[in-house]
PDB file of N, CA and C in Angstrom:
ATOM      1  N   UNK A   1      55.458  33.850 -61.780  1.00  0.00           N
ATOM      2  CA  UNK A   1      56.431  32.856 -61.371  1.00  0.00           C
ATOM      3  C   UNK A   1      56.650  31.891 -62.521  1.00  0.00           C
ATOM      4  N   UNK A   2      58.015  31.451 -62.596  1.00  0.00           N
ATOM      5  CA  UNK A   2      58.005  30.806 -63.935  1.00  0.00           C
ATOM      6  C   UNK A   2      58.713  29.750 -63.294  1.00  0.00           C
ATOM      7  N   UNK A   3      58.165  28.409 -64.114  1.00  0.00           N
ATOM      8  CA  UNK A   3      59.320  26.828 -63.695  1.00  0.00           C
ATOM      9  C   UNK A   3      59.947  26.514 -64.754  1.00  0.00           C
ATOM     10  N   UNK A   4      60.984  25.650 -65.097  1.00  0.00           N
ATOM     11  CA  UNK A   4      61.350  25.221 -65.795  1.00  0.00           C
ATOM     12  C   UNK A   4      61.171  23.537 -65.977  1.00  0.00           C
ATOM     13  N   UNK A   5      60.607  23.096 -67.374  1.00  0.00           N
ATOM     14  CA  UNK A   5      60.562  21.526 -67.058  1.00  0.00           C
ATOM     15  C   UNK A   5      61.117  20.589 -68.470  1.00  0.00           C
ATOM     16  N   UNK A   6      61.140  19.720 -68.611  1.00  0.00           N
ATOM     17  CA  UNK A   6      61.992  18.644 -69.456  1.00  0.00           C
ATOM     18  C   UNK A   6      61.253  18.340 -70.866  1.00  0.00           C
ATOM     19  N   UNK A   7      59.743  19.531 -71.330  1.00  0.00           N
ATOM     20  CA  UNK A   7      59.371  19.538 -72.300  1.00  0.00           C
ATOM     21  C   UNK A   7      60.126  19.897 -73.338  1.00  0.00           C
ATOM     22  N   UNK A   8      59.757  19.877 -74.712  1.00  0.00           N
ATOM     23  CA  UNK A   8      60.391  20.224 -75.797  1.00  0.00           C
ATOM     24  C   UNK A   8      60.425  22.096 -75.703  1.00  0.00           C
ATOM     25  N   UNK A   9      61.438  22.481 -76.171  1.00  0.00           N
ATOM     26  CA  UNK A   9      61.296  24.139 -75.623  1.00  0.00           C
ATOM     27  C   UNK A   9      60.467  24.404 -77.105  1.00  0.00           C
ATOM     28  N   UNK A  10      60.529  25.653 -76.868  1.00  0.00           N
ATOM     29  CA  UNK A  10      59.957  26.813 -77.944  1.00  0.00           C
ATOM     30  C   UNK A  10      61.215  26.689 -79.367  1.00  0.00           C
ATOM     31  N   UNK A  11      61.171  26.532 -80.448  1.00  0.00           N
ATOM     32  CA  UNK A  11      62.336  27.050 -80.831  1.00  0.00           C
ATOM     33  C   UNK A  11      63.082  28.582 -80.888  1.00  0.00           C
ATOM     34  N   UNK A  12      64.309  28.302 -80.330  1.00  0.00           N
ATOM     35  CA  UNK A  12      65.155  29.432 -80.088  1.00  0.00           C
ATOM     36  C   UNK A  12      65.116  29.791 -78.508  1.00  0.00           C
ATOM     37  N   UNK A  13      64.952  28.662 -77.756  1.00  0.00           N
ATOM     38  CA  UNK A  13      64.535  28.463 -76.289  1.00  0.00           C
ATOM     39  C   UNK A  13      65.571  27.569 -75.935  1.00  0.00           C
ATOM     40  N   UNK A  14      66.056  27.135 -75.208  1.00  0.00           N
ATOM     41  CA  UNK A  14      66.777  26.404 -74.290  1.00  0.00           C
ATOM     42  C   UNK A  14      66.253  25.678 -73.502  1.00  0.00           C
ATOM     43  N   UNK A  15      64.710  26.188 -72.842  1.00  0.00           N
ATOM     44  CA  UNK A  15      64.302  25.381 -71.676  1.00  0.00           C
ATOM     45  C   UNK A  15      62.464  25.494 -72.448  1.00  0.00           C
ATOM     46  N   UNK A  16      61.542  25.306 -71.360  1.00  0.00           N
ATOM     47  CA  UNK A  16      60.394  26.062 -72.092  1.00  0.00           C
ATOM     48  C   UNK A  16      59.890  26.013 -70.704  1.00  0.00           C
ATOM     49  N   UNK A  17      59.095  27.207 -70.667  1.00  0.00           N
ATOM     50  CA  UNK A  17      58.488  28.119 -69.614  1.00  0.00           C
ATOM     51  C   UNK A  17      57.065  27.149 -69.017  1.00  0.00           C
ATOM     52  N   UNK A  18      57.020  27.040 -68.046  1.00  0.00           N
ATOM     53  CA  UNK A  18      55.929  26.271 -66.773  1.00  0.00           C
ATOM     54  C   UNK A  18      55.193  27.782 -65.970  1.00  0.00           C
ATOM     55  N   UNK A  19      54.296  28.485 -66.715  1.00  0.00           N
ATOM     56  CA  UNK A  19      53.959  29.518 -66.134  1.00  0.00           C
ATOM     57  C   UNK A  19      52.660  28.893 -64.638  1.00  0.00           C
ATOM     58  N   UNK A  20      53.144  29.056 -63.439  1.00  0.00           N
ATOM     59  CA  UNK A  20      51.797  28.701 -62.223  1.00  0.00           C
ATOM     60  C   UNK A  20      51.308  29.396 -62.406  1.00  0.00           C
ATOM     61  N   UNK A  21      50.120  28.591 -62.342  1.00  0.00           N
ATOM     62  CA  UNK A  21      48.551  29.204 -62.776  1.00  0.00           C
ATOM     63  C   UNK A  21      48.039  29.620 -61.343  1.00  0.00           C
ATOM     64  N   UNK A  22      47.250  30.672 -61.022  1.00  0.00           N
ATOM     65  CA  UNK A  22      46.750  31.265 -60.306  1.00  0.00           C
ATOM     66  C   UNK A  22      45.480  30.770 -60.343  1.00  0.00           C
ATOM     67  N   UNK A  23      45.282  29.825 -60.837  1.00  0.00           N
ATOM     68  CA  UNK A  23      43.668  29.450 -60.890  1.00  0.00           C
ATOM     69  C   UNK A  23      43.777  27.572 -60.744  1.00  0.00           C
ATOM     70  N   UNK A  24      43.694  27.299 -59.687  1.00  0.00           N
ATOM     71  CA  UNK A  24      43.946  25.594 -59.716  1.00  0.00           C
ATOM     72  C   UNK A  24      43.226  24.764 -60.596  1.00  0.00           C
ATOM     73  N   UNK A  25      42.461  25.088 -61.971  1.00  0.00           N
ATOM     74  CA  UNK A  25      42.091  24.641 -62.423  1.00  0.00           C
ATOM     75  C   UNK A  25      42.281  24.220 -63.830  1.00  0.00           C
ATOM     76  N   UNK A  26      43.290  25.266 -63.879  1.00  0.00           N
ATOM     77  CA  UNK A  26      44.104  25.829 -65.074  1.00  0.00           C
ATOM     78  C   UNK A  26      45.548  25.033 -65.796  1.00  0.00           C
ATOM     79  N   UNK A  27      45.532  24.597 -66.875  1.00  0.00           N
ATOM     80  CA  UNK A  27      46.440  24.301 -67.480  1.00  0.00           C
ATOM     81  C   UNK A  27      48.109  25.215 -67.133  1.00  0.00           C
ATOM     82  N   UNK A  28      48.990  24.436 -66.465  1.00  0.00           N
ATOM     83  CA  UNK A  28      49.918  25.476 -66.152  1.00  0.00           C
ATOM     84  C   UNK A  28      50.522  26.194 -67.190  1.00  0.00           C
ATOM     85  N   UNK A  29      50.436  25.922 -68.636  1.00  0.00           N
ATOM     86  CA  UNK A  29      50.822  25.758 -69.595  1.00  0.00           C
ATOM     87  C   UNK A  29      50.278  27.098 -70.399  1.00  0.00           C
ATOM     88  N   UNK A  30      48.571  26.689 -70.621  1.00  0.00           N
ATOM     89  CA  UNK A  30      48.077  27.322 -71.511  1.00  0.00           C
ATOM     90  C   UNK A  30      47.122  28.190 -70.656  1.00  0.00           C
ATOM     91  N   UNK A  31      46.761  28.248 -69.721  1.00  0.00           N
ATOM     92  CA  UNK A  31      46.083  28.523 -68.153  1.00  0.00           C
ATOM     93  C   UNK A  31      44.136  28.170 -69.045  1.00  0.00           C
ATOM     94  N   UNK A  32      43.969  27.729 -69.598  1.00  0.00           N
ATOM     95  CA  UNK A  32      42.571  27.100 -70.229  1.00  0.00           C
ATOM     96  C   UNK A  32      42.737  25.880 -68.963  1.00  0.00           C
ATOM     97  N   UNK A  33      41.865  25.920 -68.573  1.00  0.00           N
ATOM     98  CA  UNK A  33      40.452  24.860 -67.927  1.00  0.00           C
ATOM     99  C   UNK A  33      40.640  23.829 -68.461  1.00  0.00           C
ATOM    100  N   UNK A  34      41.125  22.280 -67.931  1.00  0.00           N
ATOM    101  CA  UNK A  34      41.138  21.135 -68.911  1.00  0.00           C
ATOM    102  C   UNK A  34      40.201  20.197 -67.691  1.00  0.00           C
ATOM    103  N   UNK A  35      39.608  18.946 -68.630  1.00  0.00           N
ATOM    104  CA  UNK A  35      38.844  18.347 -68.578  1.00  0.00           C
ATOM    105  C   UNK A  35      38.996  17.215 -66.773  1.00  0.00           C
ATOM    106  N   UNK A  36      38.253  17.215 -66.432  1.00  0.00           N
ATOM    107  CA  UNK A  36      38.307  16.644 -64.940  1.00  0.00           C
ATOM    108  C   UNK A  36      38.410  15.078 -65.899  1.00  0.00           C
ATOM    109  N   UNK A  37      39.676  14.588 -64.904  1.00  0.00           N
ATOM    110  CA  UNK A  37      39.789  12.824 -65.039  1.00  0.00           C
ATOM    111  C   UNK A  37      39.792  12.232 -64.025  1.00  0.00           C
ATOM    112  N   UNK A  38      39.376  11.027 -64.063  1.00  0.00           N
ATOM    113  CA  UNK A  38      39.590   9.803 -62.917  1.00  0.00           C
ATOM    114  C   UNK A  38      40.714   9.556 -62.562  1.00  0.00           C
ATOM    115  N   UNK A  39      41.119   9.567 -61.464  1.00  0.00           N
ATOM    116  CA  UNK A  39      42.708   9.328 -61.221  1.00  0.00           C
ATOM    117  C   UNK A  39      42.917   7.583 -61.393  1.00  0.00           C
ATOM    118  N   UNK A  40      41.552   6.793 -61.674  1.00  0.00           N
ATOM    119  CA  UNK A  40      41.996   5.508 -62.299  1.00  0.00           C
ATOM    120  C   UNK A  40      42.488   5.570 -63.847  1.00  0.00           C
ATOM    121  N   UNK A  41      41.961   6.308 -64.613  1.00  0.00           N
ATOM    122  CA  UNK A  41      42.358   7.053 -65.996  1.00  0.00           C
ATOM    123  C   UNK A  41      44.552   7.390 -65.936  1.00  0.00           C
ATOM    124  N   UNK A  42      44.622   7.887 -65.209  1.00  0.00           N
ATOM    125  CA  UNK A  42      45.659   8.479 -64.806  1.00  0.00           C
ATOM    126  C   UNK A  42      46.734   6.601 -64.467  1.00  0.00           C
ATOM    127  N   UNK A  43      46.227   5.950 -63.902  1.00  0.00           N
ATOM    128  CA  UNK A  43      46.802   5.144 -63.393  1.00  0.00           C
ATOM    129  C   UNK A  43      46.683   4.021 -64.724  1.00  0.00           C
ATOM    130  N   UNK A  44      45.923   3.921 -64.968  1.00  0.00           N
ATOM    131  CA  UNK A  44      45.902   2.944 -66.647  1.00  0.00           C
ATOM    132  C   UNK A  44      47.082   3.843 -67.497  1.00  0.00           C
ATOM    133  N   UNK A  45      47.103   4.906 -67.859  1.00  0.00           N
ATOM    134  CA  UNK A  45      47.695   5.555 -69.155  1.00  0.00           C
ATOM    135  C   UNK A  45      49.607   6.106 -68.523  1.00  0.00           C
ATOM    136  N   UNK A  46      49.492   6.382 -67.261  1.00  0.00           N
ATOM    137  CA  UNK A  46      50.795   6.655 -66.963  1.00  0.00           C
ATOM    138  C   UNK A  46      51.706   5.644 -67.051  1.00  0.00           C
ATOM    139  N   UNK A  47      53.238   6.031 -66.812  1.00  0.00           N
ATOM    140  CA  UNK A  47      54.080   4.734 -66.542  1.00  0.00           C
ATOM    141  C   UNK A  47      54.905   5.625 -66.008  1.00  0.00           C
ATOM    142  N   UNK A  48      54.169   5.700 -64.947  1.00  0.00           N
ATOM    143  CA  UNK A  48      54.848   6.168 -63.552  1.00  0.00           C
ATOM    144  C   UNK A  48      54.525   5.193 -62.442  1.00  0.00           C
ATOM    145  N   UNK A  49      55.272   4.643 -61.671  1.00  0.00           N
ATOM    146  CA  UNK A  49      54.471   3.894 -60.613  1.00  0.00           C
ATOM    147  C   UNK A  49      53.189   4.511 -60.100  1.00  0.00           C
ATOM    148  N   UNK A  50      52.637   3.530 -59.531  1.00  0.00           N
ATOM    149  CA  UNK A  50      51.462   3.759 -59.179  1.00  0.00           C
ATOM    150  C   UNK A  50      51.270   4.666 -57.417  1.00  0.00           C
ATOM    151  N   UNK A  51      52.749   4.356 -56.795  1.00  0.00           N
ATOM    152  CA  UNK A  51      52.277   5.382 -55.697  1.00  0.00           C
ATOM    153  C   UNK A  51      52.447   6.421 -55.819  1.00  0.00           C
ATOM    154  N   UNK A  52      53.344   6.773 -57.157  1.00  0.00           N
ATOM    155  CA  UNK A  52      53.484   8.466 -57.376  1.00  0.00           C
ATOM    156  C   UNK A  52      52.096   9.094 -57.382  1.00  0.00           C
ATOM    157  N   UNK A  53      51.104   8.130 -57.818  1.00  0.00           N
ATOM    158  CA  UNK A  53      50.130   9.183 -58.005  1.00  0.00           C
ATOM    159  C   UNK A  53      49.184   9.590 -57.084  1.00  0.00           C
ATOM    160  N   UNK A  54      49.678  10.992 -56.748  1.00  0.00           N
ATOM    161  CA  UNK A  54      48.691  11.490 -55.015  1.00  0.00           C
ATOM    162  C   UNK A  54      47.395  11.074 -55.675  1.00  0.00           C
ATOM    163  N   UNK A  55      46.795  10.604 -54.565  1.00  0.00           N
ATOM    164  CA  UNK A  55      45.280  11.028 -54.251  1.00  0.00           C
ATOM    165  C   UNK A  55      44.666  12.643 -54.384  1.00  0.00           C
ATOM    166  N   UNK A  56      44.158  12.996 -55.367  1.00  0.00           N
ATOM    167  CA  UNK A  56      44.164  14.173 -55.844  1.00  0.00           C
ATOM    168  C   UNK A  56      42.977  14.515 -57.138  1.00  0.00           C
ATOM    169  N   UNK A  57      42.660  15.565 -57.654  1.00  0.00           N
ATOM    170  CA  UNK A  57      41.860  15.893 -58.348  1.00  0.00           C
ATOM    171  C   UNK A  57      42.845  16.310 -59.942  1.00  0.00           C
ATOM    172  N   UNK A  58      42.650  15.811 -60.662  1.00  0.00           N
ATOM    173  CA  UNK A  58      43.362  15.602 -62.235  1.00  0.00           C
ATOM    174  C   UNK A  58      42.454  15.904 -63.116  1.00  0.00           C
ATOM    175  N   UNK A  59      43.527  16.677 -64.264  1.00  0.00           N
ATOM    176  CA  UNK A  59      43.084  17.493 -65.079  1.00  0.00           C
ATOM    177  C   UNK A  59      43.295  17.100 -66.791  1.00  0.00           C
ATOM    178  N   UNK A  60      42.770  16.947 -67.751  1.00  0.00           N
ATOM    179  CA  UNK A  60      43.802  16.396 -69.462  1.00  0.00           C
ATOM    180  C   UNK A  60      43.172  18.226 -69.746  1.00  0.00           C
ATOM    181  N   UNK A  61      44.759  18.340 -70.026  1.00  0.00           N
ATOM    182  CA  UNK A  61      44.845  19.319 -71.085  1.00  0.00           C
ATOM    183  C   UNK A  61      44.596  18.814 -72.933  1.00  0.00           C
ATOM    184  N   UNK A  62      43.770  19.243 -73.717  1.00  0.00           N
ATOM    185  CA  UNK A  62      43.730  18.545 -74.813  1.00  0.00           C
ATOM    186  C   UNK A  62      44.643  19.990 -76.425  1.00  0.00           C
ATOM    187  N   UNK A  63      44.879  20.498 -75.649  1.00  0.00           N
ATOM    188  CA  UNK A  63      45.820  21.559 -76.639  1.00  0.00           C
ATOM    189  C   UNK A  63      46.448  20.636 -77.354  1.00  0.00           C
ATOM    190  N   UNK A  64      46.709  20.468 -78.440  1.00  0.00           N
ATOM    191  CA  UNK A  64      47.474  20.281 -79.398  1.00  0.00           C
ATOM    192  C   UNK A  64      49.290  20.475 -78.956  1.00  0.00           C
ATOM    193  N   UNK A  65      49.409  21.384 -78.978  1.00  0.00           N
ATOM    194  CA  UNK A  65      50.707  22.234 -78.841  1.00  0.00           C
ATOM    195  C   UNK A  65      51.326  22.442 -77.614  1.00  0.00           C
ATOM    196  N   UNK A  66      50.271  22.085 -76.344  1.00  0.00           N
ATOM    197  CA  UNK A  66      50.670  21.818 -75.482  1.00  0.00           C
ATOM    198  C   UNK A  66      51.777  20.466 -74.826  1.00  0.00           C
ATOM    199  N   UNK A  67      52.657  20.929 -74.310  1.00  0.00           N
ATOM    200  CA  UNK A  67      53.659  19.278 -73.534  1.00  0.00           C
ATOM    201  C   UNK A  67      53.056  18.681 -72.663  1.00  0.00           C
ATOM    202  N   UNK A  68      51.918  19.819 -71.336  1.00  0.00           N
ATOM    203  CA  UNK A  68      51.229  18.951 -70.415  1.00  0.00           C
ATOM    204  C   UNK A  68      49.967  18.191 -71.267  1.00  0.00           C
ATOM    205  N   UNK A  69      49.958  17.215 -70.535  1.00  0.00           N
ATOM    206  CA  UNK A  69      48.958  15.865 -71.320  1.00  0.00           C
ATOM    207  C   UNK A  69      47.544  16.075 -69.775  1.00  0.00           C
ATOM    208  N   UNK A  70      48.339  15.817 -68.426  1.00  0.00           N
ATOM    209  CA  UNK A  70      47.364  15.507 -66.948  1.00  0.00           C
ATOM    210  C   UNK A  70      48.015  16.414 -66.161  1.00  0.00           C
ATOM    211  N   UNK A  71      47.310  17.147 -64.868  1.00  0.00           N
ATOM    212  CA  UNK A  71      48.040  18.190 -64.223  1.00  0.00           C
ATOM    213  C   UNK A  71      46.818  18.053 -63.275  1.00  0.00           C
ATOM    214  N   UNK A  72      47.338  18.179 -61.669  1.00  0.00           N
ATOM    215  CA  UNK A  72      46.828  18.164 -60.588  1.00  0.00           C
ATOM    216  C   UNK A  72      46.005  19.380 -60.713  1.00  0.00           C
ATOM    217  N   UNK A  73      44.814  19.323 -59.889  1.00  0.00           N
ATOM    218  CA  UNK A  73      44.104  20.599 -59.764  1.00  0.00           C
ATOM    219  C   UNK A  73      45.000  21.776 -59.078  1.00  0.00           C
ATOM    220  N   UNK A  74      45.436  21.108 -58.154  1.00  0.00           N
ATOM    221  CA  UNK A  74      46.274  22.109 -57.035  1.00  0.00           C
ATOM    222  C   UNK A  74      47.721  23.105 -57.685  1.00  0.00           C
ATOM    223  N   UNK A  75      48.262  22.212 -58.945  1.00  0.00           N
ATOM    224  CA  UNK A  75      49.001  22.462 -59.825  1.00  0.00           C
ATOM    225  C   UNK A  75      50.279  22.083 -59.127  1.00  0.00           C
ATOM    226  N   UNK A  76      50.792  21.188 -58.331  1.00  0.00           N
ATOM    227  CA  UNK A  76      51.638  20.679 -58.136  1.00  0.00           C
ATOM    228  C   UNK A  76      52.197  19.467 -58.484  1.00  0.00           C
ATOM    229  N   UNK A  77      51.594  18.590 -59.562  1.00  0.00           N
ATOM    230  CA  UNK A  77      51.981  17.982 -60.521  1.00  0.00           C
ATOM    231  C   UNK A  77      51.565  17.756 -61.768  1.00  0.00           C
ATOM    232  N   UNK A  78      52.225  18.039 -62.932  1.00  0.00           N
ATOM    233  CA  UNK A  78      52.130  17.628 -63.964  1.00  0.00           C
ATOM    234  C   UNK A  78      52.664  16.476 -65.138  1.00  0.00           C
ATOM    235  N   UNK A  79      51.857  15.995 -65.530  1.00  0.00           N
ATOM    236  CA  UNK A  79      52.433  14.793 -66.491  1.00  0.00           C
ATOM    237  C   UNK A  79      52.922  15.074 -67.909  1.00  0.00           C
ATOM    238  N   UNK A  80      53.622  14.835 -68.802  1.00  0.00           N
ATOM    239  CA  UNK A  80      54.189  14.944 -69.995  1.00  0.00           C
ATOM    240  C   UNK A  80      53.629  13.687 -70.850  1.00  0.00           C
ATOM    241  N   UNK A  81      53.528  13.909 -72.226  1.00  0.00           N
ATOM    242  CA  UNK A  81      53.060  12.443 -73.139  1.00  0.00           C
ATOM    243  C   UNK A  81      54.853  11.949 -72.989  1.00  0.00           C
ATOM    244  N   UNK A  82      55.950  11.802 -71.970  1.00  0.00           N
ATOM    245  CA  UNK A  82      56.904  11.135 -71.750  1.00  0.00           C
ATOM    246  C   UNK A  82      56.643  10.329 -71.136  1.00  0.00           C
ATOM    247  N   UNK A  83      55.824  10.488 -69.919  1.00  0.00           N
ATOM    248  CA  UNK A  83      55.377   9.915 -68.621  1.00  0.00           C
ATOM    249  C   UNK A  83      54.226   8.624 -69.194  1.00  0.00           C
ATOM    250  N   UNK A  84      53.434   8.771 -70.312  1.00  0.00           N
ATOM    251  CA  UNK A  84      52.264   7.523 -70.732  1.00  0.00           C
ATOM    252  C   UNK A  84      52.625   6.830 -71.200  1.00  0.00           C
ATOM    253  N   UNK A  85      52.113   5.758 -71.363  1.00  0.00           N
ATOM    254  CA  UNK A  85      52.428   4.550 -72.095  1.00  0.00           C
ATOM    255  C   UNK A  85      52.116   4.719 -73.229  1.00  0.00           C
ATOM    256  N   UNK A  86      51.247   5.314 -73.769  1.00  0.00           N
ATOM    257  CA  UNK A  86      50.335   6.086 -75.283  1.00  0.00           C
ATOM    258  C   UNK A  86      50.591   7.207 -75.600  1.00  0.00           C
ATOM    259  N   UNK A  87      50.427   7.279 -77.094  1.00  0.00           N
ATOM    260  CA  UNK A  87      50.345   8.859 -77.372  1.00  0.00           C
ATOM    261  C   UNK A  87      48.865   9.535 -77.040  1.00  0.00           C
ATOM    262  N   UNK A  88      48.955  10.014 -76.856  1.00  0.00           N
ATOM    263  CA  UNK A  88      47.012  11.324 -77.175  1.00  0.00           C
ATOM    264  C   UNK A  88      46.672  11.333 -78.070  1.00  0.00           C
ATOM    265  N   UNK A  89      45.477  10.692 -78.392  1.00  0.00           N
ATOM    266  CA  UNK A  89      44.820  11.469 -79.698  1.00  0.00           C
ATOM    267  C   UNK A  89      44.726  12.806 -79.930  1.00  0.00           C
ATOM    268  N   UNK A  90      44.419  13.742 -78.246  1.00  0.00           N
ATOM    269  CA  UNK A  90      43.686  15.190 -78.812  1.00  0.00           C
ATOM    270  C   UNK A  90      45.591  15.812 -79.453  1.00  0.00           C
ATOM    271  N   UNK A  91      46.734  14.479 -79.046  1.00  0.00           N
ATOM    272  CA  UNK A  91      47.746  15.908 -79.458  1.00  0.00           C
ATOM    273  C   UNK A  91      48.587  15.425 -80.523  1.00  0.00           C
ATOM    274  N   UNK A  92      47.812  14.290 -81.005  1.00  0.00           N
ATOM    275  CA  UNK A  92      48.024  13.963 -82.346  1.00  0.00           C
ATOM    276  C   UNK A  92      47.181  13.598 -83.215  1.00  0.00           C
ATOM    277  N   UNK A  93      46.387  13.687 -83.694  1.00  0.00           N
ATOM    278  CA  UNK A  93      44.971  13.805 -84.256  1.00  0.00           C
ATOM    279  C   UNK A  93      45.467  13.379 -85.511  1.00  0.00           C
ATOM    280  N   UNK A  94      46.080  13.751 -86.106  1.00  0.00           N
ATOM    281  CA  UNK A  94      46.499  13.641 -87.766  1.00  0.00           C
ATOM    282  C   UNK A  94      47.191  12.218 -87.928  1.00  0.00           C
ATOM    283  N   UNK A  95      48.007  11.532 -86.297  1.00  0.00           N
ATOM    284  CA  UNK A  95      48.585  10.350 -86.914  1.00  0.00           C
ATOM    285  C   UNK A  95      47.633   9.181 -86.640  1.00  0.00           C
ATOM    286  N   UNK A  96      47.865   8.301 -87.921  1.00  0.00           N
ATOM    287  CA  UNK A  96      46.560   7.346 -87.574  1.00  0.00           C
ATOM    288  C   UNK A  96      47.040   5.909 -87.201  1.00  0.00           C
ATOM    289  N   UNK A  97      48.285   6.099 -86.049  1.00  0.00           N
ATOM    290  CA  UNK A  97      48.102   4.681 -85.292  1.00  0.00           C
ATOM    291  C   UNK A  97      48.297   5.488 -84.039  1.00  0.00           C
ATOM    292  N   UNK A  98      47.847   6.395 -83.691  1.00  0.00           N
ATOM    293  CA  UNK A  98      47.592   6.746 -81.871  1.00  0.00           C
ATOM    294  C   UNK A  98      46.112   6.289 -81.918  1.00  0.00           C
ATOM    295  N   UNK A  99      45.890   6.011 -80.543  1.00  0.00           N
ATOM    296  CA  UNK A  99      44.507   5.386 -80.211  1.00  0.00           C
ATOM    297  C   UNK A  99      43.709   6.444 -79.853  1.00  0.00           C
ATOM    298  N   UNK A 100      42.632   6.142 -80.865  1.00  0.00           N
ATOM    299  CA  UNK A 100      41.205   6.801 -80.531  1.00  0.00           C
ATOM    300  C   UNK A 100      40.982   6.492 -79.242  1.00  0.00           C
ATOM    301  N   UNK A 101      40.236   5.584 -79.233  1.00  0.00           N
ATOM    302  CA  UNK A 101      39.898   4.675 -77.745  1.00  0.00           C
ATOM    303  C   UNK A 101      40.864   3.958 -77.184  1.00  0.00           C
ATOM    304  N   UNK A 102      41.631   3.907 -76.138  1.00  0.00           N
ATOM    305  CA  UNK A 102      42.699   2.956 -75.666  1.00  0.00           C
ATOM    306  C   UNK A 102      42.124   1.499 -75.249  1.00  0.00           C
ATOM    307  N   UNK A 103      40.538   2.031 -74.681  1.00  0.00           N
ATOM    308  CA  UNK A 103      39.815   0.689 -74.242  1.00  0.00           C
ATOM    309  C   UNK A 103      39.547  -0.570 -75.436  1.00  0.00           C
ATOM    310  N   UNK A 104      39.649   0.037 -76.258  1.00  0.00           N
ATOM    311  CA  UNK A 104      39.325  -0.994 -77.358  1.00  0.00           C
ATOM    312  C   UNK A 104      40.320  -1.074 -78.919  1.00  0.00           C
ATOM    313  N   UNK A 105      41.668  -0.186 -78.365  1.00  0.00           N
ATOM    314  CA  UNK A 105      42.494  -0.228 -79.226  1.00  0.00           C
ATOM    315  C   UNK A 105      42.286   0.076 -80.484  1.00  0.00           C
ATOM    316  N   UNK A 106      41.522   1.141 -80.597  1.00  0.00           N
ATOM    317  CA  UNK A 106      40.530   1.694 -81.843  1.00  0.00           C
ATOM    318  C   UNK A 106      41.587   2.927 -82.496  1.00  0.00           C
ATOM    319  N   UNK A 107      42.593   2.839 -83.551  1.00  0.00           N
ATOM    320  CA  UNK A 107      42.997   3.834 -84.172  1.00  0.00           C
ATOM    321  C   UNK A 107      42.281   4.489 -85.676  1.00  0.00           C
ATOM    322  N   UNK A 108      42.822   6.031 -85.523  1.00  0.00           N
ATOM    323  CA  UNK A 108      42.105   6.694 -86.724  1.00  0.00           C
ATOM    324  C   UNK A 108      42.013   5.520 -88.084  1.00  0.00           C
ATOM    325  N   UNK A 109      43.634   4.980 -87.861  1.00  0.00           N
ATOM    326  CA  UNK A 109      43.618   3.925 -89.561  1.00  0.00           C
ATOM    327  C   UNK A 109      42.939   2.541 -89.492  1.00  0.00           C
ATOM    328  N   UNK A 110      42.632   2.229 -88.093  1.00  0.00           N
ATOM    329  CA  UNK A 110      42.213   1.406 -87.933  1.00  0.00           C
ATOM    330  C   UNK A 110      40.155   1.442 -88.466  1.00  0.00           C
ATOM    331  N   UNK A 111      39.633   2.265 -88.190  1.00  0.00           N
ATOM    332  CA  UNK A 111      38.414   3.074 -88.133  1.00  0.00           C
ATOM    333  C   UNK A 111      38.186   3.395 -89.885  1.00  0.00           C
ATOM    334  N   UNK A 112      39.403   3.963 -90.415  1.00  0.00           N
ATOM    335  CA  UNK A 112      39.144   4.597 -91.612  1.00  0.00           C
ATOM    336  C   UNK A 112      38.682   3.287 -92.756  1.00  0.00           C
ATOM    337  N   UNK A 113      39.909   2.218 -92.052  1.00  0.00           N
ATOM    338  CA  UNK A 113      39.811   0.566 -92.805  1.00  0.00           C
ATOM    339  C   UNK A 113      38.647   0.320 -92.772  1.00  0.00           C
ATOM    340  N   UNK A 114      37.673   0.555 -91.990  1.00  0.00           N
ATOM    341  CA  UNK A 114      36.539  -0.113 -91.895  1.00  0.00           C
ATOM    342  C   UNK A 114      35.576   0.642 -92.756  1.00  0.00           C
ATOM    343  N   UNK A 115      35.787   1.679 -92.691  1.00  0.00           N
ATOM    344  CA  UNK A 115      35.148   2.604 -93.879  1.00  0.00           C
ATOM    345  C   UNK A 115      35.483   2.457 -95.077  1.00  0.00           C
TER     346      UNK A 115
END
């Protein structure tokens, strides 16, 4: 089953492919296993209102190359780095004003200065 969603496509794509994962645990994306989050995590970093977000079990995809950033266990919602207030470190690693730590506003150039 394939969805269509408002990520950046593939080049030479038009849309880019939302493959459902058969495994609720699974990146719909990359179908890899991503990291269990706090849905208070979810509610700090989104800028989505706050009742959008079901009561639910949440997932960070940390792929690089991936568009999903958070994705419900159940796989009926997913978030985009459109939807946060921040970029990701795990999906930008190389630029050094995304935040390492958001809690303490800690970037790569910020970190490197101190070195």
């Amino acid at each position: 089953m394939t969805e269509t969603c408002s990520c950046p496509p593939e080049p030479g794509k038009a849309i880019c492919d939302l493959r459902t994962s058969v495994h609720g645990s699974s990146c719909p994306v990359y179908l890899k296993t991503g990291k269990l989050v706090d849905s208070l995590t979810l509610k700090a970093l989104l800028s989505v209102p706050l009742a959008q977000i079901r009561p639910e079990l949440y997932r960070f995809c940390s792929i690089p190359d991936c568009p999903v950033v958070y994705y419900s266990q159940d796989g009926a919602t997913t978030y985009l780095e459109i939807d946060l207030r921040e970029w990701v470190y795990q999906k930008h690693a190389t630029e050094e004003d995304v935040f390492v730590c958001n809690c303490f506003r800690r970037t790569t150039g910020s970190i490197k200065e101190e070195f």
